[in-house]
C-alpha atoms as a PDB file:
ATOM      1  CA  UNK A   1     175.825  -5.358 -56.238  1.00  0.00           C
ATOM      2  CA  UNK A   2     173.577  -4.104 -58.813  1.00  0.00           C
ATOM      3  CA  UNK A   3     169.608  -4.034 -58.815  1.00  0.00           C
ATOM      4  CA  UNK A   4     167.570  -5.345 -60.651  1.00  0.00           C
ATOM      5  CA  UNK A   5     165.052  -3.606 -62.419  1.00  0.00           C
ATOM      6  CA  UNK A   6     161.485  -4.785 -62.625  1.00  0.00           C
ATOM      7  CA  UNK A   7     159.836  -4.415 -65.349  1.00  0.00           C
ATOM      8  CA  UNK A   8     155.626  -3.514 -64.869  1.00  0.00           C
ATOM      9  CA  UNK A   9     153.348  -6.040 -65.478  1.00  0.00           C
ATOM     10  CA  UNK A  10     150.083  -5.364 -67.534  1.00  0.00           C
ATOM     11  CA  UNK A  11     148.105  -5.043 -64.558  1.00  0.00           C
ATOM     12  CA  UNK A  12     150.345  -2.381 -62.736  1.00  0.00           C
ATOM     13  CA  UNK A  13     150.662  -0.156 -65.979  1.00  0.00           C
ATOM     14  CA  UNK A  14     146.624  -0.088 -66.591  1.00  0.00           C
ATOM     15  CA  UNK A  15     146.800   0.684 -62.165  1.00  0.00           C
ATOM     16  CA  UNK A  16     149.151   3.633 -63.387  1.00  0.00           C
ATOM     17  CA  UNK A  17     147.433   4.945 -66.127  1.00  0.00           C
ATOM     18  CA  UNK A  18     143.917   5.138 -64.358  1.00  0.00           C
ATOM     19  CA  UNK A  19     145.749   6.473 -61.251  1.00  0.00           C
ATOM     20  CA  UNK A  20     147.372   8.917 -63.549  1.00  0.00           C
ATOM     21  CA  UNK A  21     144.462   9.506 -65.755  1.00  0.00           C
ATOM     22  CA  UNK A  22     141.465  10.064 -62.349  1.00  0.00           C
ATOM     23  CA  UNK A  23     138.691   9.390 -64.445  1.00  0.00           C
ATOM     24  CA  UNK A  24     135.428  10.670 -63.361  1.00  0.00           C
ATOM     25  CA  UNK A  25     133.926   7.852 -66.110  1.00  0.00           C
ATOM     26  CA  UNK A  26     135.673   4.700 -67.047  1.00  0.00           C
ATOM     27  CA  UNK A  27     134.564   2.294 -69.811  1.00  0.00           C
ATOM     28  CA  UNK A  28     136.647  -1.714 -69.608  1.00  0.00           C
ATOM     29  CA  UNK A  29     136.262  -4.513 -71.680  1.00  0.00           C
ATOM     30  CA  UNK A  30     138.377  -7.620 -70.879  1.00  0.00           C
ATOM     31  CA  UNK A  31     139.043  -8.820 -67.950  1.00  0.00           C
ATOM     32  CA  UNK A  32     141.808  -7.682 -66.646  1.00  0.00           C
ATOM     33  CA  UNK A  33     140.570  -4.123 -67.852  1.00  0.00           C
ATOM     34  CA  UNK A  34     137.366  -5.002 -65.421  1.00  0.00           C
ATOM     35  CA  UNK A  35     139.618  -5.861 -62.988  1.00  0.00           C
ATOM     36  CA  UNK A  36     141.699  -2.821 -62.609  1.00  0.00           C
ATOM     37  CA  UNK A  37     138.527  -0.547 -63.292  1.00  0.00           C
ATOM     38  CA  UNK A  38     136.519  -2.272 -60.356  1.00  0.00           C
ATOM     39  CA  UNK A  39     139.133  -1.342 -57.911  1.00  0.00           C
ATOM     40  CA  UNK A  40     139.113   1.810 -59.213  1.00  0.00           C
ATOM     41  CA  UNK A  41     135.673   2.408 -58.738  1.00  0.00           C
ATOM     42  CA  UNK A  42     136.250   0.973 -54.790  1.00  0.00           C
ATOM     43  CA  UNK A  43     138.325   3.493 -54.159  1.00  0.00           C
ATOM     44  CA  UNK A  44     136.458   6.323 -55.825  1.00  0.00           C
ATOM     45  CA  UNK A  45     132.300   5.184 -55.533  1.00  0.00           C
ATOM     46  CA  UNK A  46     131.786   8.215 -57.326  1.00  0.00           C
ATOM     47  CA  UNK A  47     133.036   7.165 -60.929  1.00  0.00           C
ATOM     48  CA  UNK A  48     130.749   6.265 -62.864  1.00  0.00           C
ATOM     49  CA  UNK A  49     131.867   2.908 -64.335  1.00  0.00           C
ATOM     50  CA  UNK A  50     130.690   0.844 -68.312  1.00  0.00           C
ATOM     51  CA  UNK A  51     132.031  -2.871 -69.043  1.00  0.00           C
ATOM     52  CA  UNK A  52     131.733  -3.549 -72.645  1.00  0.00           C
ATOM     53  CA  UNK A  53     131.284  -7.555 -73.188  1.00  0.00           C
ATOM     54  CA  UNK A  54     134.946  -8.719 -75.004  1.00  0.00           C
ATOM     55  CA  UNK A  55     132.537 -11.019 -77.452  1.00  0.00           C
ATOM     56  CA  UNK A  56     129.855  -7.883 -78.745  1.00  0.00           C
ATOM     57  CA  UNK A  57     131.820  -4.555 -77.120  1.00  0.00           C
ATOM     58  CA  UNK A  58     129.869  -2.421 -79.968  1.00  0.00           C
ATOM     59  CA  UNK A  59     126.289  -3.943 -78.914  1.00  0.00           C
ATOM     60  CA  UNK A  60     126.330  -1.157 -76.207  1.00  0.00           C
ATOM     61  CA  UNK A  61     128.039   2.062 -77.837  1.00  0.00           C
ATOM     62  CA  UNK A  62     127.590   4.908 -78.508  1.00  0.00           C
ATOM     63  CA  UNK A  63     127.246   4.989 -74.673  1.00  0.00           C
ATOM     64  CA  UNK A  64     124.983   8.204 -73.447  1.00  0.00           C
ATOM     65  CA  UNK A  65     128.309  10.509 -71.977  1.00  0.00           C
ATOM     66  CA  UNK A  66     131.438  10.830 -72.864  1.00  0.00           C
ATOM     67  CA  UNK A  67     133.790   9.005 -71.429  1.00  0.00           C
ATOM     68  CA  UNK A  68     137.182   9.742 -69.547  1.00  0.00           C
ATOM     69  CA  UNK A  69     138.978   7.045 -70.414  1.00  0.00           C
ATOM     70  CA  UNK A  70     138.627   3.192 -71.593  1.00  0.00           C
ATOM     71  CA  UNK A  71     140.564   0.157 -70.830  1.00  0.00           C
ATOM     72  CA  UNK A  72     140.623  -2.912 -72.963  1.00  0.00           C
ATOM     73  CA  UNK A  73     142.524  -5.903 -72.806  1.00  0.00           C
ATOM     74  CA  UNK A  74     141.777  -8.872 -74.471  1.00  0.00           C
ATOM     75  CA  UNK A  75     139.609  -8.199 -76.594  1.00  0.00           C
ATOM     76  CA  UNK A  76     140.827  -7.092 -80.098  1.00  0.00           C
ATOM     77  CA  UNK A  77     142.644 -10.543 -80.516  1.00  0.00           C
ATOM     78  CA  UNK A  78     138.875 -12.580 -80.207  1.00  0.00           C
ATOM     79  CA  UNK A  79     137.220 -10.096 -82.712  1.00  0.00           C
ATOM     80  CA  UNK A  80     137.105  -9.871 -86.462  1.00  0.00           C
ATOM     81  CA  UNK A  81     139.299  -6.752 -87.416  1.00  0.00           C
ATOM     82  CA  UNK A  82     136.452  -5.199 -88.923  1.00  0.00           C
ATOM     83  CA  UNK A  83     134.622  -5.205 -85.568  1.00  0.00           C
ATOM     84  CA  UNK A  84     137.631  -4.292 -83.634  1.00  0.00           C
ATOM     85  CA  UNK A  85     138.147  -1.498 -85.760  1.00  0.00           C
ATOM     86  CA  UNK A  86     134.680  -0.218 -85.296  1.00  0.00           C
ATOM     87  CA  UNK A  87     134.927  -0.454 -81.279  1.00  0.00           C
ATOM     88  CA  UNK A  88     137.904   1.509 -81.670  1.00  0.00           C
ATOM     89  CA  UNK A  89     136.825   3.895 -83.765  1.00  0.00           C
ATOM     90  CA  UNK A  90     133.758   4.133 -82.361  1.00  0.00           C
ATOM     91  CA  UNK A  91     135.427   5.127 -78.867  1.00  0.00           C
ATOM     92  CA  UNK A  92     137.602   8.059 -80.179  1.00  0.00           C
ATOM     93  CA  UNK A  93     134.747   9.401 -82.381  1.00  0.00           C
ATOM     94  CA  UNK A  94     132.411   9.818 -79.380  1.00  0.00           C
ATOM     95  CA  UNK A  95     134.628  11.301 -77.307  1.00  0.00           C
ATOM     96  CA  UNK A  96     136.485   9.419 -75.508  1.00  0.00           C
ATOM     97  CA  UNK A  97     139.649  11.187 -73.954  1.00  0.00           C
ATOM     98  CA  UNK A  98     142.097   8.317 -73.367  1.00  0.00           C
ATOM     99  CA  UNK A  99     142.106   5.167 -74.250  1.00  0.00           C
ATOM    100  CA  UNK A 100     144.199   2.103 -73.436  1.00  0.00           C
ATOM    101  CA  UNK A 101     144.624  -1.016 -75.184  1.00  0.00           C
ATOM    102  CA  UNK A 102     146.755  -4.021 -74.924  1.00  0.00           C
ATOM    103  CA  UNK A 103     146.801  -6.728 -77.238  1.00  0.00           C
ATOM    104  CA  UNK A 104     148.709 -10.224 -77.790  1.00  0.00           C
ATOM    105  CA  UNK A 105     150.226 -10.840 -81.076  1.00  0.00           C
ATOM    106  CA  UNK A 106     148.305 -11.623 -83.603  1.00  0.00           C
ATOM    107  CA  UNK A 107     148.369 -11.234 -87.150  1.00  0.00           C
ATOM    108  CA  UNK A 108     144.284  -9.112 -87.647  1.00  0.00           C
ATOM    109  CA  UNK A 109     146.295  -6.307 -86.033  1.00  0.00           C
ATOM    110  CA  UNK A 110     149.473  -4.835 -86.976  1.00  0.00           C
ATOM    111  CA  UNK A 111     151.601  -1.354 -85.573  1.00  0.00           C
ATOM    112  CA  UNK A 112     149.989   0.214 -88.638  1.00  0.00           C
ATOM    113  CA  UNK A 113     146.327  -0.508 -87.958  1.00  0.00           C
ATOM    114  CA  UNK A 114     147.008   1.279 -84.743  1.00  0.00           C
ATOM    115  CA  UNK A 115     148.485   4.252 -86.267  1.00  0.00           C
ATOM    116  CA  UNK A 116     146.086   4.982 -88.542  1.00  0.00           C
ATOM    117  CA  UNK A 117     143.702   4.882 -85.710  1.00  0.00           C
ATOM    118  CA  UNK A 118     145.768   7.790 -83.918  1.00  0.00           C
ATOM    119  CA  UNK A 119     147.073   5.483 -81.117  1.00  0.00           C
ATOM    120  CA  UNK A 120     150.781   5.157 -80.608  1.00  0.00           C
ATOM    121  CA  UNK A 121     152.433   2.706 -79.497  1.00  0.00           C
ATOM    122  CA  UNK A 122     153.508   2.832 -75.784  1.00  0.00           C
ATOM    123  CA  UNK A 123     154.911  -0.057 -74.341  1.00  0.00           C
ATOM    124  CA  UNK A 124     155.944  -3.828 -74.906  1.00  0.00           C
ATOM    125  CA  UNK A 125     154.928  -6.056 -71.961  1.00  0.00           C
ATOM    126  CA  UNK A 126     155.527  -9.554 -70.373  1.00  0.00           C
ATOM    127  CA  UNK A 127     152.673 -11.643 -69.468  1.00  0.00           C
ATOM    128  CA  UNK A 128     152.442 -15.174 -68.542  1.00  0.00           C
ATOM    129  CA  UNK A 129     150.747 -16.040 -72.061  1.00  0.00           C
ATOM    130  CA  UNK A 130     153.418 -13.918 -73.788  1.00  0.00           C
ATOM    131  CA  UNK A 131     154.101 -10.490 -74.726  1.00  0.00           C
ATOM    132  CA  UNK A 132     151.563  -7.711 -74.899  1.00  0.00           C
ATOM    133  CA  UNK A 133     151.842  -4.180 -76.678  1.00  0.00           C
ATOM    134  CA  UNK A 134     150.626  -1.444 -75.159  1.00  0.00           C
ATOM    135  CA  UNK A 135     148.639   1.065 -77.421  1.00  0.00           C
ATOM    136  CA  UNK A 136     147.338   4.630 -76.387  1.00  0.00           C
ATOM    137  CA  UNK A 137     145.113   7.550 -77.503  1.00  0.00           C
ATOM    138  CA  UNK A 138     144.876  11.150 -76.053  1.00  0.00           C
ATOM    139  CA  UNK A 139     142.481  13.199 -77.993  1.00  0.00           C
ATOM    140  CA  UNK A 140     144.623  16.218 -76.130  1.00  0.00           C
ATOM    141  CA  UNK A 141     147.861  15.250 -77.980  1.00  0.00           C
ATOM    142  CA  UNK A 142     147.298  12.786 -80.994  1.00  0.00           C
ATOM    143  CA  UNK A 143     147.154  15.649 -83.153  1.00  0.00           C
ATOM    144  CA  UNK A 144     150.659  17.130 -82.974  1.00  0.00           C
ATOM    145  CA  UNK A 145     150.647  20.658 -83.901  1.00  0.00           C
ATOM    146  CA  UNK A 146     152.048  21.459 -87.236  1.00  0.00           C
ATOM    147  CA  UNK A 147     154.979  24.357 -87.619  1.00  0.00           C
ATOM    148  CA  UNK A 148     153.450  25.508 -91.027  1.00  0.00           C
ATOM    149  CA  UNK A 149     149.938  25.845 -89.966  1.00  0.00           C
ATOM    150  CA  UNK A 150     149.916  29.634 -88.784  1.00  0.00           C
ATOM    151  CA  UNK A 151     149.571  32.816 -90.502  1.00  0.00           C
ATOM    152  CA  UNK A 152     152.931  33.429 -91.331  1.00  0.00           C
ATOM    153  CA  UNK A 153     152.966  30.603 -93.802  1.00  0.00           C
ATOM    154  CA  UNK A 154     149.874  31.749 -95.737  1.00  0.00           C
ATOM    155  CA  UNK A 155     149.909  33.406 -99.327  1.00  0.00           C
ATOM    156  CA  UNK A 156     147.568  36.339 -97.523  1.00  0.00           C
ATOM    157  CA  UNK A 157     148.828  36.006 -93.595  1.00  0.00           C
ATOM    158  CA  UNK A 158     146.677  39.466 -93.411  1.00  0.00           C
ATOM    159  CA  UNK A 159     143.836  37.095 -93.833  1.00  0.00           C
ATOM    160  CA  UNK A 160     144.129  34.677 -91.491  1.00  0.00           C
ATOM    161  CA  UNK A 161     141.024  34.681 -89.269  1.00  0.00           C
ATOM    162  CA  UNK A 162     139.239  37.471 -91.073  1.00  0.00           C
ATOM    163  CA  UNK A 163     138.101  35.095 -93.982  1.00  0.00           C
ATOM    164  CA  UNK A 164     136.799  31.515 -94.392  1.00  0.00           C
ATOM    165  CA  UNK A 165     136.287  30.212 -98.198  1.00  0.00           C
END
């Protein structure tokens, strides 16, 4: 007889990705992303721990440190884009070295909006009020390296390193 595969809910992907992550300094806004950040923090007292409030997360940022990584859920879908936008924008300017996001459908935000944000698109989830995308940025790898951007592509390769115009 076969077995069935279970798929992850939301809650045991954001558990993975903060076990996976072991952030000294976590940042959630939404509930669930409070949730799973403040049993984080029980295990580990030592983390220092933000919540953003889901109804004005950009009241409180730029926060004072950098951050390790943020967590939100539920949030995006309740803002204006604009303000969304900002929040997320706001978190990978200052910093920020992961961050997790899942949102409902809705039609503010799109796969694009996401993208040009540097986020990629990591997994489609089940949840009790429907599905739930999974979005994520890693300031260590959201800028691929490029093959042509070394000195043996260069009109003066000789140069490379020696000069800045």
């Amino acid at each position: 007889m076969a077995e069935i595969e279970s798929v992850p809910t939301a809650r045991e992907t954001l558990a993975r990705i903060i076990d996976t992550c072991a952030p000294g300094a976590v940042l959630s806004c939404g509930w669930l992303a409070n949730e799973v950040a403040s049993v984080w923090q029980d295990h580990r007292p030592d983390v220092r721990r933000h919540t953003l409030d889901s109804h004005d997360p950009n009241a409180h940022l730029p926060l004072p440190h950098v951050v390790d990584l943020a967590l939100i859920t539920g949030t995006l879908e309740h803002l204006p884009h604009d303000e969304g936008a900002l929040l997320l924008g706001q978190l990978r300017n200052y910093g920020t070295h992961q961050i997790a996001v899942l949102v409902a459908e809705t039609p503010d935000w799109a796969f694009t909006d996401f993208i040009g944000l540097g986020f990629r698109r990591h997994a489609e989830l089940d949840n009790d009020h429907g599905p739930l995308t999974l979005y994520t940025y890693n300031l260590d790898s959201y800028n691929h390296k490029r093959a042509w951007n070394n000195p043996e592509n260069w009109a003066n390769p000789e140069m490379w390193g020696k000069a800045w115009w």
